[in-house]
C-alpha atoms as a PDB file:
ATOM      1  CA  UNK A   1      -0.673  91.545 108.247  1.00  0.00           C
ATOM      2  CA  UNK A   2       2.836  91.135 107.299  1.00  0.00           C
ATOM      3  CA  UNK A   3       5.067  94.013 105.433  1.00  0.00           C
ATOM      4  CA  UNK A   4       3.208  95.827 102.710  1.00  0.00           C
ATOM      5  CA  UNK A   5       4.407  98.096  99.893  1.00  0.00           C
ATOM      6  CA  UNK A   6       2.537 101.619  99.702  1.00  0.00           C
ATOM      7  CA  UNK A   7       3.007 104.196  97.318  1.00  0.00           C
ATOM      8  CA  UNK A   8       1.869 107.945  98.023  1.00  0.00           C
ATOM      9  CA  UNK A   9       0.904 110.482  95.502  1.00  0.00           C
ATOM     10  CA  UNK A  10      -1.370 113.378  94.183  1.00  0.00           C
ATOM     11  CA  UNK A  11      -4.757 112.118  92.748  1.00  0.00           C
ATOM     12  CA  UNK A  12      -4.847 112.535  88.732  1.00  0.00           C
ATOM     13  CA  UNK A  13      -8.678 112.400  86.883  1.00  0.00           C
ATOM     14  CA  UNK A  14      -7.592 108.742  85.952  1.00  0.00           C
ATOM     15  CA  UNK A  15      -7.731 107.785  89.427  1.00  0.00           C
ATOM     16  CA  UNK A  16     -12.031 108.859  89.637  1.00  0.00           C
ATOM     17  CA  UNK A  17     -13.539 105.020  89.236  1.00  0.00           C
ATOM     18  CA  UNK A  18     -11.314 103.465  91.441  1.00  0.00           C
ATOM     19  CA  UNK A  19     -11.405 106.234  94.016  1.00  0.00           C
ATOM     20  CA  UNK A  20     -15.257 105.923  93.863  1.00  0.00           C
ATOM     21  CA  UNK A  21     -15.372 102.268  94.642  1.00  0.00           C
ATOM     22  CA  UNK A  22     -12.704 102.886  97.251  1.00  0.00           C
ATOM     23  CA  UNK A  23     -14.974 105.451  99.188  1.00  0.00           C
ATOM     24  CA  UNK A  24     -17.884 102.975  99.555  1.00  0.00           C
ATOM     25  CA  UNK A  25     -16.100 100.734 100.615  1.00  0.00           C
ATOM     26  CA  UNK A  26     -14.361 102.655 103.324  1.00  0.00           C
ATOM     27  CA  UNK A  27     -17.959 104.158 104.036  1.00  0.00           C
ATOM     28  CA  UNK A  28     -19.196 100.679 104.544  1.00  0.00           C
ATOM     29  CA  UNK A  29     -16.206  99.761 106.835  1.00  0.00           C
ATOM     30  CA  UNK A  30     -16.458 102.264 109.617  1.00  0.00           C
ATOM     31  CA  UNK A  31     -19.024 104.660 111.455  1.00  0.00           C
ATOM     32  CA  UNK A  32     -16.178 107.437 112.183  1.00  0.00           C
ATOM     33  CA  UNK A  33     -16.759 109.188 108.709  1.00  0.00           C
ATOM     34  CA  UNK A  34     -19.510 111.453 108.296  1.00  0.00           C
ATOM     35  CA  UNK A  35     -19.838 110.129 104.848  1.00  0.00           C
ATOM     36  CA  UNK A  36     -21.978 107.433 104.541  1.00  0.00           C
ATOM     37  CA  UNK A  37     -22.494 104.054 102.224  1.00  0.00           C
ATOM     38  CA  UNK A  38     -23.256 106.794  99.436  1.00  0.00           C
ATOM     39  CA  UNK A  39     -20.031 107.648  99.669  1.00  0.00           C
ATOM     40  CA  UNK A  40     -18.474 110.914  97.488  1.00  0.00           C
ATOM     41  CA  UNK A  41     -22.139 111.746  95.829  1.00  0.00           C
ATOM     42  CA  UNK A  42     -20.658 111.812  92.762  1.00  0.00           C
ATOM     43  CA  UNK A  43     -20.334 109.847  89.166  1.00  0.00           C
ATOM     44  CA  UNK A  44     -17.089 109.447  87.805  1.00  0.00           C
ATOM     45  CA  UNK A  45     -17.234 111.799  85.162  1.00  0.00           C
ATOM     46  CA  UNK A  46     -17.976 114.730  87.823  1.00  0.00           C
ATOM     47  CA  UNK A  47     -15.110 113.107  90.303  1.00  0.00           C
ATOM     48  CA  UNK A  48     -12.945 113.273  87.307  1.00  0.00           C
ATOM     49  CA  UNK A  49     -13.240 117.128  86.765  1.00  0.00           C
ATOM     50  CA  UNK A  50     -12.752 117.477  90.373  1.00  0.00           C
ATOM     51  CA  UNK A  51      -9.658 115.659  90.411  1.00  0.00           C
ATOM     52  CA  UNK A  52      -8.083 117.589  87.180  1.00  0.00           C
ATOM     53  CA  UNK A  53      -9.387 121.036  89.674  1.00  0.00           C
ATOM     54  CA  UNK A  54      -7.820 119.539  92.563  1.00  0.00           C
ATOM     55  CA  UNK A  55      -4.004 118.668  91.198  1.00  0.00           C
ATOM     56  CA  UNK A  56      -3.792 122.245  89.989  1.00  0.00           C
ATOM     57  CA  UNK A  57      -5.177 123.723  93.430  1.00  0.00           C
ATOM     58  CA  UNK A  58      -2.065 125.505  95.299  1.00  0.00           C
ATOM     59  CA  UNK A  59      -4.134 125.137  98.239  1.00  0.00           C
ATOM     60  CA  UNK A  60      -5.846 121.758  97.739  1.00  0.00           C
ATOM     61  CA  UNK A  61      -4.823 118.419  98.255  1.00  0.00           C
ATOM     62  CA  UNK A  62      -6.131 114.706  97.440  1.00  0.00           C
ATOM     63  CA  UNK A  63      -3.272 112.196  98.645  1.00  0.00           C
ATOM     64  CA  UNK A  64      -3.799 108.516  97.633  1.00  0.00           C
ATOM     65  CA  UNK A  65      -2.041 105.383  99.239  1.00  0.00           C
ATOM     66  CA  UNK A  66      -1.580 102.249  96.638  1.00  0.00           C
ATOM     67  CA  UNK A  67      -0.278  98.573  97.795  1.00  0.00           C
ATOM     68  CA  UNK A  68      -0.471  96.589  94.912  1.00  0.00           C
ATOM     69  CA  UNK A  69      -1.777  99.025  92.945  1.00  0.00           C
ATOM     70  CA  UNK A  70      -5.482  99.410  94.333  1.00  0.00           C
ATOM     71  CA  UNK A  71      -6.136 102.579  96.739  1.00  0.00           C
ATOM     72  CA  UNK A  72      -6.150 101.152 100.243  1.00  0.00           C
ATOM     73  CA  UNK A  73      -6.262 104.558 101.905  1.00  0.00           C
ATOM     74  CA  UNK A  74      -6.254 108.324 101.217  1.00  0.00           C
ATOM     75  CA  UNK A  75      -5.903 112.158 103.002  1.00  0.00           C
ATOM     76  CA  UNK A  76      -7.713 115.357 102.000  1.00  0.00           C
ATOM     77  CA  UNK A  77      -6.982 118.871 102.537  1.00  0.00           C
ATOM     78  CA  UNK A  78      -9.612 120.997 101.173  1.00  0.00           C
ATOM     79  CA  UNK A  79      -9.570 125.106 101.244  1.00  0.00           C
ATOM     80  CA  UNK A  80     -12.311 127.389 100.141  1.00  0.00           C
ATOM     81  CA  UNK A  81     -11.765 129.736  97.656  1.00  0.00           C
ATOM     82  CA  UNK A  82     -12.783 132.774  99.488  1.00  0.00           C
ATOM     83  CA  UNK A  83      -9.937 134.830 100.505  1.00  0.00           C
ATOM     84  CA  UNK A  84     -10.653 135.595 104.390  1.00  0.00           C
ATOM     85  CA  UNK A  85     -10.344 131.836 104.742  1.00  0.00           C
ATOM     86  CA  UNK A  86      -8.483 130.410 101.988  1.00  0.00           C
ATOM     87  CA  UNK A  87      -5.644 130.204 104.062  1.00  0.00           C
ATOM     88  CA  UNK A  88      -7.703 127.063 106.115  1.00  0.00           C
ATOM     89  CA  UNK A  89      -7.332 123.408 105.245  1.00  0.00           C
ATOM     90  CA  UNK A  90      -9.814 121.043 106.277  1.00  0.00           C
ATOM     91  CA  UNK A  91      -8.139 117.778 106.649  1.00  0.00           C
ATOM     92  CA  UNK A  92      -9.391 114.539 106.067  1.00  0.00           C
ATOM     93  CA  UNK A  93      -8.281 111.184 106.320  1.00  0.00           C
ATOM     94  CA  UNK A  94      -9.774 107.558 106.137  1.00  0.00           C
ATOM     95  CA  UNK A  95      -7.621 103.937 105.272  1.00  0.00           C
ATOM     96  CA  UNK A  96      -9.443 100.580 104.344  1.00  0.00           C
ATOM     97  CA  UNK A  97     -10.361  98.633 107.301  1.00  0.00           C
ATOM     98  CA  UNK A  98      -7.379  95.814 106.310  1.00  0.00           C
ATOM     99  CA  UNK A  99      -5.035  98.330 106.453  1.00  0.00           C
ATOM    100  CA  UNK A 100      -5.634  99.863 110.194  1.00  0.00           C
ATOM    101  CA  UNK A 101      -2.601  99.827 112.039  1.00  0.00           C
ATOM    102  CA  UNK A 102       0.453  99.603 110.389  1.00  0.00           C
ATOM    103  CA  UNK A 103       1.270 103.222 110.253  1.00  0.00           C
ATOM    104  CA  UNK A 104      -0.810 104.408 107.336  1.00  0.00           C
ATOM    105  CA  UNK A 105      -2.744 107.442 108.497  1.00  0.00           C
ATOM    106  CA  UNK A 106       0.641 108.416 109.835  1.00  0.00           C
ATOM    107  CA  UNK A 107       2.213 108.386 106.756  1.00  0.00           C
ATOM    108  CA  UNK A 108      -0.451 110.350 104.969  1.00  0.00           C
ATOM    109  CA  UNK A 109      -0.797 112.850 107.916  1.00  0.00           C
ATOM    110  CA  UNK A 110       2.986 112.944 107.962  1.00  0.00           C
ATOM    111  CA  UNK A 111       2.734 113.726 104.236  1.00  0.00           C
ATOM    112  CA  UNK A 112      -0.108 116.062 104.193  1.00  0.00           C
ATOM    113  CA  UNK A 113       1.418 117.976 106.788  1.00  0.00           C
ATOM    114  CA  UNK A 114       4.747 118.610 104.933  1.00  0.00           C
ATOM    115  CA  UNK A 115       3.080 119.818 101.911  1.00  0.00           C
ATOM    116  CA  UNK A 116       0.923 122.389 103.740  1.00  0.00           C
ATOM    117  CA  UNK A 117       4.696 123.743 105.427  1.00  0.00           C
ATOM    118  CA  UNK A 118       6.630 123.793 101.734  1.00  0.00           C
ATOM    119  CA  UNK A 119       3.962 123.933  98.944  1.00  0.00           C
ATOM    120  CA  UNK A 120       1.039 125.336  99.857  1.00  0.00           C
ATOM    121  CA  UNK A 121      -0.340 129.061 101.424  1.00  0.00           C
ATOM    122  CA  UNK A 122      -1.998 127.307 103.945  1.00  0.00           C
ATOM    123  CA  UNK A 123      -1.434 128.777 107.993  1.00  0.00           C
ATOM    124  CA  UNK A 124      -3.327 126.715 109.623  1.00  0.00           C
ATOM    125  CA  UNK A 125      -5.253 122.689 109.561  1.00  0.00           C
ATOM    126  CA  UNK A 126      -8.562 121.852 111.540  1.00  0.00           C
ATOM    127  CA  UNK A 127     -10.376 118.842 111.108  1.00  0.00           C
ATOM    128  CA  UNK A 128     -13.672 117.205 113.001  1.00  0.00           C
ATOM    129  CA  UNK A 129     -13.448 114.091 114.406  1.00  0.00           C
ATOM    130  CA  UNK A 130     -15.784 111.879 116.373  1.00  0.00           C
ATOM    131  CA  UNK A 131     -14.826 112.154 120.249  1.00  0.00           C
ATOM    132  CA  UNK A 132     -15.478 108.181 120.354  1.00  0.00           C
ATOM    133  CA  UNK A 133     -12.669 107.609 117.691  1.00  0.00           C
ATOM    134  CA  UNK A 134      -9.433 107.603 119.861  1.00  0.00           C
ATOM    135  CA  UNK A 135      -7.260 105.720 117.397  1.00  0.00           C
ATOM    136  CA  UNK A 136      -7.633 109.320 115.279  1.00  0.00           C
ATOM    137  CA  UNK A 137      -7.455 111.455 118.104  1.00  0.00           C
ATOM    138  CA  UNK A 138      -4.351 110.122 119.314  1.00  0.00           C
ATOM    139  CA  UNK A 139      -2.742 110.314 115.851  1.00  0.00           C
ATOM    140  CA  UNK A 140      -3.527 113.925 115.471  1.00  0.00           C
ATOM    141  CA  UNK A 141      -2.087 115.194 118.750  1.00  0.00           C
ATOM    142  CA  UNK A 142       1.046 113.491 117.796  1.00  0.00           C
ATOM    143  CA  UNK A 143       1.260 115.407 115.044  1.00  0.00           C
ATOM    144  CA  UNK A 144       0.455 118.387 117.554  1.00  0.00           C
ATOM    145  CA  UNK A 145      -3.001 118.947 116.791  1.00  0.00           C
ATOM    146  CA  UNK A 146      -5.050 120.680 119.622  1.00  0.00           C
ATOM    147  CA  UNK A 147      -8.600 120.650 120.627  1.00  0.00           C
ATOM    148  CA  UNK A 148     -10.273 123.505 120.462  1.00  0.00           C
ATOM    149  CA  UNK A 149     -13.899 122.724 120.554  1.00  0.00           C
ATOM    150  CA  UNK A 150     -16.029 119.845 121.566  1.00  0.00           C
ATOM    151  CA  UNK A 151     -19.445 119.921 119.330  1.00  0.00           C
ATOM    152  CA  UNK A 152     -22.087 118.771 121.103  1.00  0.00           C
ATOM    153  CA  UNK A 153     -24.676 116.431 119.161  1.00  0.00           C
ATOM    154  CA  UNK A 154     -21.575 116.843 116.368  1.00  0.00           C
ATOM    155  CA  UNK A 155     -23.180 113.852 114.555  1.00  0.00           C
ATOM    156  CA  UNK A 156     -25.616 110.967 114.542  1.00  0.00           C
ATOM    157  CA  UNK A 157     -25.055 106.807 114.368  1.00  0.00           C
ATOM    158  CA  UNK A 158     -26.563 104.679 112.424  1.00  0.00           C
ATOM    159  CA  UNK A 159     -29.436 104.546 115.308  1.00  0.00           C
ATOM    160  CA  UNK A 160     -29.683 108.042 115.642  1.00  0.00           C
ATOM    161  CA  UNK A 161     -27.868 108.630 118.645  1.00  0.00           C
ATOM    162  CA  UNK A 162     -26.005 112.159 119.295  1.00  0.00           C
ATOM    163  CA  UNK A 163     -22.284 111.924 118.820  1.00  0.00           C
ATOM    164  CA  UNK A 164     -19.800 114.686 120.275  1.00  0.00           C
ATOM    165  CA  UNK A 165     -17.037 115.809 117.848  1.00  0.00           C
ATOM    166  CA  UNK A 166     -14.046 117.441 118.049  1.00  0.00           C
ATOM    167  CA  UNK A 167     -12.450 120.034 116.020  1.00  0.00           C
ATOM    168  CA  UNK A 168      -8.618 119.885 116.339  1.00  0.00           C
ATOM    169  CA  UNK A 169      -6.356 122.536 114.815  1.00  0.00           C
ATOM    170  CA  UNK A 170      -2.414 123.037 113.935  1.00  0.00           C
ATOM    171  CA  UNK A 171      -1.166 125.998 112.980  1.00  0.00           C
ATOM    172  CA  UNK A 172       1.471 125.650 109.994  1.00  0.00           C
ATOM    173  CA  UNK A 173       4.396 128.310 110.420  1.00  0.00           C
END
């Protein structure tokens, strides 16, 4: 692939349909996610709403990558509301299949990581990740992520068979 232009920023409610055809696709591309071809569960009107809830969230994030103006990759950090926890971000990231690679989950790791340090309440990021999926693995512990758990039978493939999973942490200050 040669050089390509990509633009970061906050999701906005505008950004719902193409976000939803973005998800299947990325769904259909890889067996790392635990989301599946069904993608977000959601219509567009619902994402919508969850998108206007999400860019006023202190301690919730929805990053988007553009090139060319389509979403070609994006990074979630999602906190529940609960007080004995809401200073937890579960991080999430997944990047269309054409744009593995060239530094992308970097970027929006890179990204998400700064805004948990200077915007947000957050203390500390965990995330799950397939034990087979060592592109991932590798990018989180260079961003210092540890492993603190391996989850046996974490998840299932397409055939059914057991998957172990990780759950990596970083504390943030």
């Amino acid at each position: 692939m040669s050089e390509v232009d990509v633009t970061l920023r906050e999701a906005v409610p505008d950004d719902a349909e193409n976000l939803l055809q973005v998800s299947r696709k990325i769904a259909e591309e890889t067996d790392f996610l635990i989301m599946d071809e069904a993608g977000l569960g959601l219509n567009e009107e619902l994402l919508s709403l969850q998108l206007a809830d999400l860019y006023e969230s202190e301690n919730n994030l929805l990053l988007l990558a553009f090139a060319d103006e389509k979403i070609v990759g994006m990074a979630s950090v999602k906190s529940a509301p609960e007080f004995t926890v809401s200073h937890i971000g579960e991080v999430g990231i997944s990047v269309l299949k054409d744009f593995w690679g060239i530094g992308l989950g970097t970027a929006l790791l890179d990204e998400v990581i700064y805004w948990s340090e200077k915007v947000s309440p957050l203390r500390r990021l965990e995330l799950t990740v397939q034990k087979r999926n060592e592109r991932a693995i590798h990018l989180y512990q260079k961003f210092d992520f540890v492993t603190e758990a391996t989850m046996k039978r974490g998840a299932r493939d397409a055939q059914g068979e057991f998957l172990d999973v990780l759950l990596m942490s970083k504390l943030i200050n």
